[in-house]
PDB file of N, CA and C in Angstrom:
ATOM      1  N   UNK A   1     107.180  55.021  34.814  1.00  0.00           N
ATOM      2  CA  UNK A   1     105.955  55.179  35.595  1.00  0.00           C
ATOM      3  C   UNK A   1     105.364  56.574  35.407  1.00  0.00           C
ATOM      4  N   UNK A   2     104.170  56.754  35.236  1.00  0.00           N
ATOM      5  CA  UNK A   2     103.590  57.708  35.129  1.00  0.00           C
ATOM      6  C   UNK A   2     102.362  57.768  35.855  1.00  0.00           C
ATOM      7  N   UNK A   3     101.843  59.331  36.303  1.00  0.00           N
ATOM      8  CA  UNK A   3     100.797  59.381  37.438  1.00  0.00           C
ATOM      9  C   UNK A   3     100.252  60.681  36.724  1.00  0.00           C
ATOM     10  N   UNK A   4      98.885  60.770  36.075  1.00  0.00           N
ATOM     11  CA  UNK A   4      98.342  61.543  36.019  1.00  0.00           C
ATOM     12  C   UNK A   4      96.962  62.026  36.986  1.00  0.00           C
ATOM     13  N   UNK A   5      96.819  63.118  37.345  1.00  0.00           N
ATOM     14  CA  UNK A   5      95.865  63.854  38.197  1.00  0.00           C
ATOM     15  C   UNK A   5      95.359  65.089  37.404  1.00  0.00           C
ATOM     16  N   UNK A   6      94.132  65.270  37.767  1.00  0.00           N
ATOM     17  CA  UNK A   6      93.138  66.167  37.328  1.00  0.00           C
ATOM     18  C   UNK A   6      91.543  66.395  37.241  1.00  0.00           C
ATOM     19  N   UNK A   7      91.265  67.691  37.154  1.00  0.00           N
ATOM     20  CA  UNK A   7      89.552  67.470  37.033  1.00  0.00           C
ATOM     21  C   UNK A   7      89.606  67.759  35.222  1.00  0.00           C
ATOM     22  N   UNK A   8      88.776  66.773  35.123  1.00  0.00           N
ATOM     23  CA  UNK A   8      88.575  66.256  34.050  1.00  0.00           C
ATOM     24  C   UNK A   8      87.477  66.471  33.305  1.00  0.00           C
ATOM     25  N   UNK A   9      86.950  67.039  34.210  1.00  0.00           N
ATOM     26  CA  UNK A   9      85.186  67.697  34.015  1.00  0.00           C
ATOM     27  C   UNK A   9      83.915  67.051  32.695  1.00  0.00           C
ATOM     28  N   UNK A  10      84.660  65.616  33.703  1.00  0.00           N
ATOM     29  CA  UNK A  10      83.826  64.106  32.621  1.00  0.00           C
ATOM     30  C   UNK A  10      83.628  63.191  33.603  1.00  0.00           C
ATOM     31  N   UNK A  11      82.538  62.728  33.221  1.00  0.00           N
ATOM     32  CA  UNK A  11      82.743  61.352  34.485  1.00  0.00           C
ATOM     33  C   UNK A  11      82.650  60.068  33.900  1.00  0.00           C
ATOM     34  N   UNK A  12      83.243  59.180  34.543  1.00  0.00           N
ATOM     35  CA  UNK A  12      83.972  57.777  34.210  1.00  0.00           C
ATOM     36  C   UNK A  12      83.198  56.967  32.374  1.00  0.00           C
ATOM     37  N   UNK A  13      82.084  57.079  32.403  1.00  0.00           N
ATOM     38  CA  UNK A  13      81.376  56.428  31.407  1.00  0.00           C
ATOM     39  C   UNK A  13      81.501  57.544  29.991  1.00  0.00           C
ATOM     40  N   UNK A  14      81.975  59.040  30.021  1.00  0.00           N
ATOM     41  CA  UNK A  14      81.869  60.233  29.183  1.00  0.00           C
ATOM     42  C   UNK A  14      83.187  59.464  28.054  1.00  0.00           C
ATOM     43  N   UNK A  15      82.956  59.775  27.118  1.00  0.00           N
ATOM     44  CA  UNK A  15      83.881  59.654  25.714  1.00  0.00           C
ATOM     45  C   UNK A  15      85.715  60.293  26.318  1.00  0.00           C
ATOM     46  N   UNK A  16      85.585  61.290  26.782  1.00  0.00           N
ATOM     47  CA  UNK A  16      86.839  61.568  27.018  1.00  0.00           C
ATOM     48  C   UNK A  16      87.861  60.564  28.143  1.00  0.00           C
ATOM     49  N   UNK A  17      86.946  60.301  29.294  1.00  0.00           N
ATOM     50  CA  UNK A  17      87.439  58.840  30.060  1.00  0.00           C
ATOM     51  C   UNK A  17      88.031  58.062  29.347  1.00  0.00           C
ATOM     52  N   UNK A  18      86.929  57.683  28.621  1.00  0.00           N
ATOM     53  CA  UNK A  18      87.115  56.104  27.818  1.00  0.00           C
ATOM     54  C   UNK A  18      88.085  56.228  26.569  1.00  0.00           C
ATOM     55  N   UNK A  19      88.246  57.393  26.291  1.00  0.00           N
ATOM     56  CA  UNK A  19      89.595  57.372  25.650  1.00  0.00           C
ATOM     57  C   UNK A  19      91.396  57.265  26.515  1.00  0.00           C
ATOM     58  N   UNK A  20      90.876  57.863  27.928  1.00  0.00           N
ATOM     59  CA  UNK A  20      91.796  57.468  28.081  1.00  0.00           C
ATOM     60  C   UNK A  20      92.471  56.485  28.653  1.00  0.00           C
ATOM     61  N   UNK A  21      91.529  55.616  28.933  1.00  0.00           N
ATOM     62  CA  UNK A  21      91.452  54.757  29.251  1.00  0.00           C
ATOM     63  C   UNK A  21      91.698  53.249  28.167  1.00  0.00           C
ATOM     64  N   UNK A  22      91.125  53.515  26.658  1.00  0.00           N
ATOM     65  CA  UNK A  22      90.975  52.975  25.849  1.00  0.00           C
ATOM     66  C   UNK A  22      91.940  51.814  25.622  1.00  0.00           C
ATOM     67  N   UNK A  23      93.416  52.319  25.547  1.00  0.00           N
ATOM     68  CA  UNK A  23      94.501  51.708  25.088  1.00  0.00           C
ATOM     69  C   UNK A  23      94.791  50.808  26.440  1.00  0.00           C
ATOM     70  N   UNK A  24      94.506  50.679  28.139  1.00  0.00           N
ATOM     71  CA  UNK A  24      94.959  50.021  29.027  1.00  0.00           C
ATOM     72  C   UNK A  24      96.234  50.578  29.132  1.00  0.00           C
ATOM     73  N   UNK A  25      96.632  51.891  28.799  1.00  0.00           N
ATOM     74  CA  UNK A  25      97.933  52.188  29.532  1.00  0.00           C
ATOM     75  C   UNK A  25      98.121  52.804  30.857  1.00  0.00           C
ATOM     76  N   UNK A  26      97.105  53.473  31.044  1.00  0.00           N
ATOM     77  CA  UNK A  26      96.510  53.896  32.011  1.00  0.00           C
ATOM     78  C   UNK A  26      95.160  53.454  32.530  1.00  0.00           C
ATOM     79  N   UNK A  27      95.445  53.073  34.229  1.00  0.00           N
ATOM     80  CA  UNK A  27      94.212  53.029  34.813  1.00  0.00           C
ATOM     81  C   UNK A  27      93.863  53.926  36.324  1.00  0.00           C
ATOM     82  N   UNK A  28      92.392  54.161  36.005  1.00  0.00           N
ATOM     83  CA  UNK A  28      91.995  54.597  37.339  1.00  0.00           C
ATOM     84  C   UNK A  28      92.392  53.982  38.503  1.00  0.00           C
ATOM     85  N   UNK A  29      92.786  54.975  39.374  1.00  0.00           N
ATOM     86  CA  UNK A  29      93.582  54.953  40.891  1.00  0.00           C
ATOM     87  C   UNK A  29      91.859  53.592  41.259  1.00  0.00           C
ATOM     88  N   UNK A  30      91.037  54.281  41.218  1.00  0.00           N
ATOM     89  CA  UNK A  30      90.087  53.789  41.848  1.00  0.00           C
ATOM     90  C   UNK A  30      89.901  52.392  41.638  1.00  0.00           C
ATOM     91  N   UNK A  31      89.812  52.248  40.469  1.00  0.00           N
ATOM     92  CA  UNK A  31      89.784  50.681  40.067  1.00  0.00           C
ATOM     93  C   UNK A  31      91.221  50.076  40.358  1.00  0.00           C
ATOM     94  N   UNK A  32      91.964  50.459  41.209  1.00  0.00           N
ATOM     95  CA  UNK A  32      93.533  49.377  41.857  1.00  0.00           C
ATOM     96  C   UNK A  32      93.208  49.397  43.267  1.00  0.00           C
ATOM     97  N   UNK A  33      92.091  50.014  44.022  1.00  0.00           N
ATOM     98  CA  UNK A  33      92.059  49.770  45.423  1.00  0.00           C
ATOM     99  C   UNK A  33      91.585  48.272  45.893  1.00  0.00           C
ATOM    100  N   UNK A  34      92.353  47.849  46.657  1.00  0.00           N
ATOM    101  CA  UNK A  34      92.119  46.681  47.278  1.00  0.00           C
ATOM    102  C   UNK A  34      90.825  45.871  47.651  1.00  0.00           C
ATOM    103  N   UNK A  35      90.252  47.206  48.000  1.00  0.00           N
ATOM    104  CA  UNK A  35      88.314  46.925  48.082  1.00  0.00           C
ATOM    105  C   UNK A  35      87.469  48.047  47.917  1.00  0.00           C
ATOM    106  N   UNK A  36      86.510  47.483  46.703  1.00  0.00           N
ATOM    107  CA  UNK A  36      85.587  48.232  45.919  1.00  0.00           C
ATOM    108  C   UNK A  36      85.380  49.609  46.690  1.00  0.00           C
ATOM    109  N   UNK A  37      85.626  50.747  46.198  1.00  0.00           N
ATOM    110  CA  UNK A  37      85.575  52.375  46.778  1.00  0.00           C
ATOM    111  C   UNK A  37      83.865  52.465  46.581  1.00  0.00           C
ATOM    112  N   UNK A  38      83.246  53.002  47.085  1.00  0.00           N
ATOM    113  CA  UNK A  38      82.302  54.219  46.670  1.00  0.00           C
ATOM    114  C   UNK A  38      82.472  54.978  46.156  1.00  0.00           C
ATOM    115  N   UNK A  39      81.014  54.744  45.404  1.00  0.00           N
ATOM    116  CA  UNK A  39      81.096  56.340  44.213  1.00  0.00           C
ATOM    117  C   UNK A  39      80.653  57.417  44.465  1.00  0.00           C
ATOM    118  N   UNK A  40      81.795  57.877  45.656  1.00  0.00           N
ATOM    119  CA  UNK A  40      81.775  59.546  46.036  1.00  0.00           C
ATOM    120  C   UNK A  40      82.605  60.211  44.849  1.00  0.00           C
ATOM    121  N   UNK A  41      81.389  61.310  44.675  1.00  0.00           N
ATOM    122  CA  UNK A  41      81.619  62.368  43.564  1.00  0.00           C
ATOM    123  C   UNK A  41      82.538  63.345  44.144  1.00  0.00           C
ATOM    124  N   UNK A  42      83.173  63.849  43.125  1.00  0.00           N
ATOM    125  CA  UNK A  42      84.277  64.736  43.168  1.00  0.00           C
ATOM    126  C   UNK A  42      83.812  66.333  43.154  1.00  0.00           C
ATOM    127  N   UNK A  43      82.631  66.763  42.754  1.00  0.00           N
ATOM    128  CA  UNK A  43      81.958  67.794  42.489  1.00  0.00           C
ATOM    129  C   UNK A  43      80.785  68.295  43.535  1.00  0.00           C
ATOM    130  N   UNK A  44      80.754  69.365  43.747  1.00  0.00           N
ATOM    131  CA  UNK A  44      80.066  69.370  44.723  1.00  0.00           C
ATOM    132  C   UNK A  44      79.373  70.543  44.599  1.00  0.00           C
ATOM    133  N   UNK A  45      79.856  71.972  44.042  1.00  0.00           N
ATOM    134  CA  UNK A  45      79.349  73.184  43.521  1.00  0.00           C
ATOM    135  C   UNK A  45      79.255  74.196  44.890  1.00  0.00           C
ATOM    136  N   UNK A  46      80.216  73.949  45.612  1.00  0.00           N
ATOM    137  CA  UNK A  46      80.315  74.491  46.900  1.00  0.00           C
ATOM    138  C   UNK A  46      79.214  73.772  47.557  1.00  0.00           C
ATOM    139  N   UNK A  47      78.965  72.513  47.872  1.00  0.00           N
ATOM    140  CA  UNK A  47      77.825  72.523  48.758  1.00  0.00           C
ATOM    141  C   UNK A  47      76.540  72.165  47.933  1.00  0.00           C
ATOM    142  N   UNK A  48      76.373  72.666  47.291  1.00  0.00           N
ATOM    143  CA  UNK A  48      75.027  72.794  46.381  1.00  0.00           C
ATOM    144  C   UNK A  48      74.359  71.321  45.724  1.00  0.00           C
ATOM    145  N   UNK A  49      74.807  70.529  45.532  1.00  0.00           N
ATOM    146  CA  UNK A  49      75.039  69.549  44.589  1.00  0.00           C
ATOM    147  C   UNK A  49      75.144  68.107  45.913  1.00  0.00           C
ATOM    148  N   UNK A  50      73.876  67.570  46.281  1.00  0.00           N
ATOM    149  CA  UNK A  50      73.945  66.269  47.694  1.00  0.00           C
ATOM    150  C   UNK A  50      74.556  65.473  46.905  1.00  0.00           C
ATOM    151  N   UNK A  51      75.395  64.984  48.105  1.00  0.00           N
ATOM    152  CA  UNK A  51      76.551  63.544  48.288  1.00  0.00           C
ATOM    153  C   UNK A  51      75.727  62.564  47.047  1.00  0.00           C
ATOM    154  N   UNK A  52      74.611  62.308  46.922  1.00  0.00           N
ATOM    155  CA  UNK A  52      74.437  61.435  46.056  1.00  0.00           C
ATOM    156  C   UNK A  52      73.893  61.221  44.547  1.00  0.00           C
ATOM    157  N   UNK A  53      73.966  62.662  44.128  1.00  0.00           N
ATOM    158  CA  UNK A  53      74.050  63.409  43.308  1.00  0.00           C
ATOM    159  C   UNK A  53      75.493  64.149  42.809  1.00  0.00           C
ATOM    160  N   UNK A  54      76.781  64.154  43.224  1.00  0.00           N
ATOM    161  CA  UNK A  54      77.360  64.076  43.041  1.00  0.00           C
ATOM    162  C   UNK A  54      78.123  63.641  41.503  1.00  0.00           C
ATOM    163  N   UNK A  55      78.843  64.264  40.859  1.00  0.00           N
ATOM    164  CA  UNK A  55      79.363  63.381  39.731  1.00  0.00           C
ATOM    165  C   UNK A  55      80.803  63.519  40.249  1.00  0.00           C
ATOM    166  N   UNK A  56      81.355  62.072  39.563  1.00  0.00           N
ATOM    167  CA  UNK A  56      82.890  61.704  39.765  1.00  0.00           C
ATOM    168  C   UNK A  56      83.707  62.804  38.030  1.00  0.00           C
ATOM    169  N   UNK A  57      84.443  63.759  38.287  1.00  0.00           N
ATOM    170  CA  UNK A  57      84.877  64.397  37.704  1.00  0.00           C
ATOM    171  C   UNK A  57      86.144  64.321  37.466  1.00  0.00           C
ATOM    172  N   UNK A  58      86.926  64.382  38.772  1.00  0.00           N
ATOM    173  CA  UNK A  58      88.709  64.296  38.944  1.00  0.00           C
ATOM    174  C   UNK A  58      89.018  63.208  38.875  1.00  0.00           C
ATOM    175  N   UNK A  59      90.086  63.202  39.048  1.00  0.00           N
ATOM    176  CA  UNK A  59      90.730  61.887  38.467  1.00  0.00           C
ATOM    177  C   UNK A  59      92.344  61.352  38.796  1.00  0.00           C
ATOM    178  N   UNK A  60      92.659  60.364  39.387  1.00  0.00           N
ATOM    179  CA  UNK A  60      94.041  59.584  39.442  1.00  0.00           C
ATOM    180  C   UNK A  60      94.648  59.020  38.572  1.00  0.00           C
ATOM    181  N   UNK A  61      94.888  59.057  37.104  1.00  0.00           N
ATOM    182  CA  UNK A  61      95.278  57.861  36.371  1.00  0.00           C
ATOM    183  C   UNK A  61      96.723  57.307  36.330  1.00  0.00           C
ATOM    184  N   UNK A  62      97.306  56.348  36.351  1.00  0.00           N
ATOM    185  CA  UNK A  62      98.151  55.582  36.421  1.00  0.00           C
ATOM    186  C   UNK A  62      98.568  54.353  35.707  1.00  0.00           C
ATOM    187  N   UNK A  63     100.227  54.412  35.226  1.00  0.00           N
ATOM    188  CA  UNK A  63     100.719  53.244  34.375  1.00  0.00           C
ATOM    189  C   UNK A  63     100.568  51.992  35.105  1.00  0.00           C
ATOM    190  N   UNK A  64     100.936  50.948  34.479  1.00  0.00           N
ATOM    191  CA  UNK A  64     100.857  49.751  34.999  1.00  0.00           C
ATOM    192  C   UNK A  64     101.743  49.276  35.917  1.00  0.00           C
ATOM    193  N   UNK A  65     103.234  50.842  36.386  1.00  0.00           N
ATOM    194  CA  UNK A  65     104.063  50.109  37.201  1.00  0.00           C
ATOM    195  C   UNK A  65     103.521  50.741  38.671  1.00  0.00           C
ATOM    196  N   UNK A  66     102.278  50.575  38.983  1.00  0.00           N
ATOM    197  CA  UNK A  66     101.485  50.833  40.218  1.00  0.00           C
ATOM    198  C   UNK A  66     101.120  49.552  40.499  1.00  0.00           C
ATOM    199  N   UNK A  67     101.233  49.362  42.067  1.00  0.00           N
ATOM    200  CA  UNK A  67     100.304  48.212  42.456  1.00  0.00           C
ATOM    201  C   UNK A  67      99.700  48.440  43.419  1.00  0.00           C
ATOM    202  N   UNK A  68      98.513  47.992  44.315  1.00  0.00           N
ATOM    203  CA  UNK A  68      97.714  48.095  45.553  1.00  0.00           C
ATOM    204  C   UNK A  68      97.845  49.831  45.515  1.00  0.00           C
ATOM    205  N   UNK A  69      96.692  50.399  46.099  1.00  0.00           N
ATOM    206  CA  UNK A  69      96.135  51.969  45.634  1.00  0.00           C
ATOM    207  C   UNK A  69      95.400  51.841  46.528  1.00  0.00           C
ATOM    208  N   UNK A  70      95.265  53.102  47.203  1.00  0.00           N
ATOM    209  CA  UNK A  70      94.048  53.896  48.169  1.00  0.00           C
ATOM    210  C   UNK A  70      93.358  54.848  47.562  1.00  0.00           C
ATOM    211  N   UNK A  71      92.863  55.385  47.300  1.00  0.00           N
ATOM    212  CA  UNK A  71      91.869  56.286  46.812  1.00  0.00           C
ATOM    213  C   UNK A  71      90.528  56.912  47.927  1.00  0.00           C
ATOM    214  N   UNK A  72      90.694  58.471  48.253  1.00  0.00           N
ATOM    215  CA  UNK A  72      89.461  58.255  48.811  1.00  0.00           C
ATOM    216  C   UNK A  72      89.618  59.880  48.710  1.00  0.00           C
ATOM    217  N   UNK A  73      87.798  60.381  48.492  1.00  0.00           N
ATOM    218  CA  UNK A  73      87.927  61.669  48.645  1.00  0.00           C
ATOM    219  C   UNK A  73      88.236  62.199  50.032  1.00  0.00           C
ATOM    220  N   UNK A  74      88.438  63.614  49.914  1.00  0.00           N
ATOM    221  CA  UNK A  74      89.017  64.012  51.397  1.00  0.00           C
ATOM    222  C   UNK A  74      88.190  64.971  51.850  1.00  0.00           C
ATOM    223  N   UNK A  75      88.327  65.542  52.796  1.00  0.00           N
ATOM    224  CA  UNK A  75      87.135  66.333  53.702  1.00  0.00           C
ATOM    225  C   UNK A  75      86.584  67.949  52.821  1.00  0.00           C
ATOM    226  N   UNK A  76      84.826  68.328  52.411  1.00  0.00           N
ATOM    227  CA  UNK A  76      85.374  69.234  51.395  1.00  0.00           C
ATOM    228  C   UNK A  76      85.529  70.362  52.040  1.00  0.00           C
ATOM    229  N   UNK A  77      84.928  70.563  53.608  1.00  0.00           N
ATOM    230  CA  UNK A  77      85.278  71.956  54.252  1.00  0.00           C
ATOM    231  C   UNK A  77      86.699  71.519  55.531  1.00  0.00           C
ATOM    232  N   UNK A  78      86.958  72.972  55.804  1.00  0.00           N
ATOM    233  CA  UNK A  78      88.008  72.930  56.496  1.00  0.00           C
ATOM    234  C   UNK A  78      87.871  74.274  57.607  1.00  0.00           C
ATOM    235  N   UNK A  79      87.293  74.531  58.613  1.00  0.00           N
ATOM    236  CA  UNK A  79      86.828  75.002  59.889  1.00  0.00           C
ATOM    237  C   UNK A  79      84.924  75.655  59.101  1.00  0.00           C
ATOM    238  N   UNK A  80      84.808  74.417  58.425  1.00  0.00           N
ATOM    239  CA  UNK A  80      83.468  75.311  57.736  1.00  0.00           C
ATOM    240  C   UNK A  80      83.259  75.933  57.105  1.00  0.00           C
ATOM    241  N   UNK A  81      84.801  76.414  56.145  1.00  0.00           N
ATOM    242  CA  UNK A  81      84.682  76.506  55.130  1.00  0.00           C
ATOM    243  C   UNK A  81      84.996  75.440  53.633  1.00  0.00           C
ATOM    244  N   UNK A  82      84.185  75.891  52.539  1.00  0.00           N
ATOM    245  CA  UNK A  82      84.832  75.417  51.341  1.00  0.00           C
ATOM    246  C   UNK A  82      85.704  75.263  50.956  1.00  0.00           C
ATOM    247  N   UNK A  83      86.573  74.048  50.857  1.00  0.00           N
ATOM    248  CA  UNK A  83      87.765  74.560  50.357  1.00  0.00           C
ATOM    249  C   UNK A  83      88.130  74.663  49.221  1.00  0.00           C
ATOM    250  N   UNK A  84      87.194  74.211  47.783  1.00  0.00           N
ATOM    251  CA  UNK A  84      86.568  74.543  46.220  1.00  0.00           C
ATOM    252  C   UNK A  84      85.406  74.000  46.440  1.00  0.00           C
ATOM    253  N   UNK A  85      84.964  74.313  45.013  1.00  0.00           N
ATOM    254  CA  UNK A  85      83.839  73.920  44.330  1.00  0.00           C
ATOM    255  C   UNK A  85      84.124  72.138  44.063  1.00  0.00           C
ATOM    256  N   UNK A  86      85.242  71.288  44.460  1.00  0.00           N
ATOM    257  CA  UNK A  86      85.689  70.128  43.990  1.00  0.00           C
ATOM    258  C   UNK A  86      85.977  69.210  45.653  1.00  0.00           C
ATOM    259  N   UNK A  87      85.846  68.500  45.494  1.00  0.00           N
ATOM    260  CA  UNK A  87      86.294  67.487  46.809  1.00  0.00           C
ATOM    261  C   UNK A  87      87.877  67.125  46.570  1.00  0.00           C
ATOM    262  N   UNK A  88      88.899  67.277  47.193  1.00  0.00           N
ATOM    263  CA  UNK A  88      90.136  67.081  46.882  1.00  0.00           C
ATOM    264  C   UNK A  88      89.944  65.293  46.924  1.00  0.00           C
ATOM    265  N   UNK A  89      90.985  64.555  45.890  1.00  0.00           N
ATOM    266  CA  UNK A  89      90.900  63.143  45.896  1.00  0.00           C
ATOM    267  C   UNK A  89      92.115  63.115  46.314  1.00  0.00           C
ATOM    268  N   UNK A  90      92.523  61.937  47.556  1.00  0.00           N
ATOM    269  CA  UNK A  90      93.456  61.774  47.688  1.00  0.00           C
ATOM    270  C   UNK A  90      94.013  60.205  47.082  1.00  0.00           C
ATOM    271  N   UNK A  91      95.222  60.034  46.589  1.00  0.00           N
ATOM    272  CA  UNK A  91      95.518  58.696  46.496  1.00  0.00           C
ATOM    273  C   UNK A  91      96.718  57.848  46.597  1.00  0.00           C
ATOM    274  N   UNK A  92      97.241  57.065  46.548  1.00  0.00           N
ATOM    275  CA  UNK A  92      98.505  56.094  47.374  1.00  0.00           C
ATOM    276  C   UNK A  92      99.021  55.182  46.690  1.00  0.00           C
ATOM    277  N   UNK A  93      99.435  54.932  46.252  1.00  0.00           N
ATOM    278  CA  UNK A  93     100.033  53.661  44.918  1.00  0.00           C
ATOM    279  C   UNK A  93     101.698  53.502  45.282  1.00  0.00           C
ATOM    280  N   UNK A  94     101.651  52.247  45.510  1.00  0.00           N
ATOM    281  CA  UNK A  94     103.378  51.626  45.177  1.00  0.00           C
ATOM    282  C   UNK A  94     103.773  51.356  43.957  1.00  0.00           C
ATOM    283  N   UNK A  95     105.071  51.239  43.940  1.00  0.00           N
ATOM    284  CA  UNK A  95     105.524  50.616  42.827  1.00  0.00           C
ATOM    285  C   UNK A  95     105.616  49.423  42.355  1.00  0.00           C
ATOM    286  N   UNK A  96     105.324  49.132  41.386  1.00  0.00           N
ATOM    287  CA  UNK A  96     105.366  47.418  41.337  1.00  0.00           C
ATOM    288  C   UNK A  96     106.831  47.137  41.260  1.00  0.00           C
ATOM    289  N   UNK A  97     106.774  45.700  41.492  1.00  0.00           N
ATOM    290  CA  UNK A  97     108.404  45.264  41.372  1.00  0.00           C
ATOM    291  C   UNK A  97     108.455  44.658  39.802  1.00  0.00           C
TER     292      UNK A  97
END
């Protein structure tokens, strides 16, 4: 089993994704959640950059011995402040049997 994480500083449709994605050895955390996520962006530029404008940058990827996944970004300030320039992603995966 393998779990890769990172900003990737590509978003889902960019050449570097889709390579790694290419072979099906790995898949996005996002695409194993139980019900369709929103496409909240991972990037944010401290603030600068609105929720819907946003690009999805970071990333969960995961082998095939994952099953059922949560995925969701997490809060980006913390008493009002920034806590990066990035929205932390959080995510949850079992093991398959």
């Amino acid at each position: 089993p393998i779990i890769i994480t990172g900003d990737f500083n590509a978003p889902p449709e960019s050449e570097v994704i889709q390579q790694v994605l290419a072979d099906g050895t790995l898949s996005d955390v996002r695409s194993l959640a139980p019900t369709p996520l929103e496409a909240n962006g991972t990037y944010h530029e401290f603030g600068k950059i609105p929720p819907e404008k946003q690009p999805i940058i970071d990333y969960i990827f995961v082998t095939n011995h994952f099953a059922g996944a949560a995925c969701t970004p997490m809060p980006e300030k913390w008493e009002n402040i920034f806590l990066s320039d990035h929205t932390p992603v959080y995510g949850e995966v079992t093991i398959a049997n």
